[in-house]
C-alpha atoms as a PDB file:
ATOM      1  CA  UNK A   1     -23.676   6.744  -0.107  1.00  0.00           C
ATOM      2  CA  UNK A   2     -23.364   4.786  -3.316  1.00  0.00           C
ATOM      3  CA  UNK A   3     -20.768   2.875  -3.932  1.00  0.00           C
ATOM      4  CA  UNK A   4     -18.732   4.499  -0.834  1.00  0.00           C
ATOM      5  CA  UNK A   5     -17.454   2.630   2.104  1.00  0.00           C
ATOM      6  CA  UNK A   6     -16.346   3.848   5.322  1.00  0.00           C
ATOM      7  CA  UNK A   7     -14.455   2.502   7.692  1.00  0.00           C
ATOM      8  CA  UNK A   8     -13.187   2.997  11.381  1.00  0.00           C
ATOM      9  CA  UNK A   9      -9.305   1.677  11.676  1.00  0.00           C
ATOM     10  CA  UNK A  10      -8.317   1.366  15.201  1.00  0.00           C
ATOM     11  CA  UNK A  11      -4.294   0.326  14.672  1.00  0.00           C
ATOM     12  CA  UNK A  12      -0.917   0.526  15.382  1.00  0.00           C
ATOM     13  CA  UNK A  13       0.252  -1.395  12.423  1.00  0.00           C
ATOM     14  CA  UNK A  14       1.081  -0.328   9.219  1.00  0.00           C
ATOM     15  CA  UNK A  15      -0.814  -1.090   6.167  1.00  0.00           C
ATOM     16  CA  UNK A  16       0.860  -2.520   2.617  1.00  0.00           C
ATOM     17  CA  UNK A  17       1.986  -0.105   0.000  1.00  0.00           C
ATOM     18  CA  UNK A  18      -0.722  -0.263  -2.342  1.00  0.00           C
ATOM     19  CA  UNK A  19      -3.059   1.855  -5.245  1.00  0.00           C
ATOM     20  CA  UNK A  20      -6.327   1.834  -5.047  1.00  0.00           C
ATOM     21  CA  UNK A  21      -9.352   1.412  -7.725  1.00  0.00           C
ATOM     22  CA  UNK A  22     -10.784   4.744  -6.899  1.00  0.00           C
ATOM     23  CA  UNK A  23     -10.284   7.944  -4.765  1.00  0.00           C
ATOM     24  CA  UNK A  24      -9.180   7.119  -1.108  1.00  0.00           C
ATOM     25  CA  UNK A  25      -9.634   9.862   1.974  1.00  0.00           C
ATOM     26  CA  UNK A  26      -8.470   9.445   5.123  1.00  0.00           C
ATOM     27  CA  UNK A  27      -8.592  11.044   8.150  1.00  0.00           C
ATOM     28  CA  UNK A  28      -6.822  10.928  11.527  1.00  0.00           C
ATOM     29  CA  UNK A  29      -9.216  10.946  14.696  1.00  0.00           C
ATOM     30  CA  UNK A  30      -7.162  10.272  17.302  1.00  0.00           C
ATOM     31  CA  UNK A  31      -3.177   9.650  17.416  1.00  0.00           C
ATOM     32  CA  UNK A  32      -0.202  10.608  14.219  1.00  0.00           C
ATOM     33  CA  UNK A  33       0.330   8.506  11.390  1.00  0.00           C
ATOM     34  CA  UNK A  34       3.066   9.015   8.973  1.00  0.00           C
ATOM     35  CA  UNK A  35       1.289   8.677   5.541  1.00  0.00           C
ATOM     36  CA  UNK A  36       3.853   7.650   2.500  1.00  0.00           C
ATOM     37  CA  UNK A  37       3.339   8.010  -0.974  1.00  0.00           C
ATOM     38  CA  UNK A  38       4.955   7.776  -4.379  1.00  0.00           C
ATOM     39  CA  UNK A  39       4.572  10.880  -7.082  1.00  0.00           C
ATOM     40  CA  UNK A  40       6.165   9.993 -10.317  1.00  0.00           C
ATOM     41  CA  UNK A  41       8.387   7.460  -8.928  1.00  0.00           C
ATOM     42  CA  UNK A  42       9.300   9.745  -5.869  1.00  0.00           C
ATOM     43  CA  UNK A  43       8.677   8.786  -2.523  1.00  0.00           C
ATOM     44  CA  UNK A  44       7.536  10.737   0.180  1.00  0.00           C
ATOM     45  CA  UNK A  45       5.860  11.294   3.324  1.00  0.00           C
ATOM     46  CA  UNK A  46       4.180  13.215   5.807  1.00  0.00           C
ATOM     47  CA  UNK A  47       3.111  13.202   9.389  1.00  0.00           C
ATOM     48  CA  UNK A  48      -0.898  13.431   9.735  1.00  0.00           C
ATOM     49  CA  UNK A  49      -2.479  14.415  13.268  1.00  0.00           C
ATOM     50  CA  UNK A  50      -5.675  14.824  14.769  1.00  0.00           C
ATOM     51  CA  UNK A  51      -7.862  16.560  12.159  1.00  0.00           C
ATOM     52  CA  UNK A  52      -5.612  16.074   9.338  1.00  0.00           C
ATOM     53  CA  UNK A  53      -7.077  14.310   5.787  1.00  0.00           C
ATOM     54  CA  UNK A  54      -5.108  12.945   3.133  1.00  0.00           C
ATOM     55  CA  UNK A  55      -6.018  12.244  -0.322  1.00  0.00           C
ATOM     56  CA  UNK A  56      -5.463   9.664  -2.683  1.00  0.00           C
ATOM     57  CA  UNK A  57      -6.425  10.302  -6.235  1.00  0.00           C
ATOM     58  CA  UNK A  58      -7.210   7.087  -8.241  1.00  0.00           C
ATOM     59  CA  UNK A  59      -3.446   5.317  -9.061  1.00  0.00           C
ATOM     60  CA  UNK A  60      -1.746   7.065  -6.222  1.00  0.00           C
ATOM     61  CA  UNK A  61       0.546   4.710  -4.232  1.00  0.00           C
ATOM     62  CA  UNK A  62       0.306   4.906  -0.690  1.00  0.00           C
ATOM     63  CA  UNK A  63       1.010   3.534   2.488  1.00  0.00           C
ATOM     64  CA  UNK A  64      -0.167   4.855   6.267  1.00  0.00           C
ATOM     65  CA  UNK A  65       1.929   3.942   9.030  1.00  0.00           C
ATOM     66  CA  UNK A  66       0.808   4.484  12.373  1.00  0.00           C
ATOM     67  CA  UNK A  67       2.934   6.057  14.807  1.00  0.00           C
ATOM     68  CA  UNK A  68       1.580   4.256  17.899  1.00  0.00           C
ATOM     69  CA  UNK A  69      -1.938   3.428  18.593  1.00  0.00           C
ATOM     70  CA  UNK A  70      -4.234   5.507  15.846  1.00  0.00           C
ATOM     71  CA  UNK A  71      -7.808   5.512  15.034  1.00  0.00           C
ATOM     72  CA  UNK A  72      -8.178   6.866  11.171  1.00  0.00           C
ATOM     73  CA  UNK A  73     -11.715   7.000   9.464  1.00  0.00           C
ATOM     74  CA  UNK A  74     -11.260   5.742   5.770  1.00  0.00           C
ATOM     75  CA  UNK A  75     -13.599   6.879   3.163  1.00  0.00           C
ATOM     76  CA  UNK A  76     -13.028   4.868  -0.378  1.00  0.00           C
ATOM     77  CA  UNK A  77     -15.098   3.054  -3.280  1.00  0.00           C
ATOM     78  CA  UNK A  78     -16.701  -0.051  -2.354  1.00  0.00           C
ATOM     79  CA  UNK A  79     -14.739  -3.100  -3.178  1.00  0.00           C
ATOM     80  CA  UNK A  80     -11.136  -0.918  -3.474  1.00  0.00           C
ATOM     81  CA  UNK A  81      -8.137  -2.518  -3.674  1.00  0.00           C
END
C-alpha cells in the first residue's frame, strides 16, 4: 500500500506518549491493552481486547500500554513519528 506501513508488535511494554505525522490504527490480536489519549487537553483511556481497533486521527496524542503480554497489528504512514 503506498506510503502505509504495518507492523506486528509483540510486547508487554508500554510505548511513549506521542502524535503522529499521519492517521494511526491499531488493532489488538491477542491479549488487552489500555490505550490513553489526550482530547483537548483531556486525558483518557480505554481498555482494547481481542478484536478491538483504535484510531488516531493525525495530531492525536496517544499512548498504548499493554496489560501483560500483547500482540497489536499497527497500521500508520510510512516514516510516522
Amino acid at each position: 500500500m503506498n506510503g502505509i506501513t504495518t507492523r506486528l508488535h509483540w510486547t508487554d511494554q508500554p510505548y511513549k506518549w506521542h502524535v503522529n505525522d499521519g492517521q494511526e490504527v491499531f488493532v489488538v490480536l491477542d491479549g488487552l491493552v489500555q490505550m490513553c489519549y489526550r482530547e483537548e487537553g483531556v486525558e483518557k483511556d480505554t481498555l482494547l481486547g481481542v478484536g478491538d481497533i483504535f484510531y488516531a486521527s493525525v495530531g492525536t496524542e496517544h499512548v498504548a500500554k499493554p496489560q501483560g503480554a500483547a500482540r497489536i497489528l499497527v497500521i500508520e504512514s510510512e516514516g510516522s513519528v
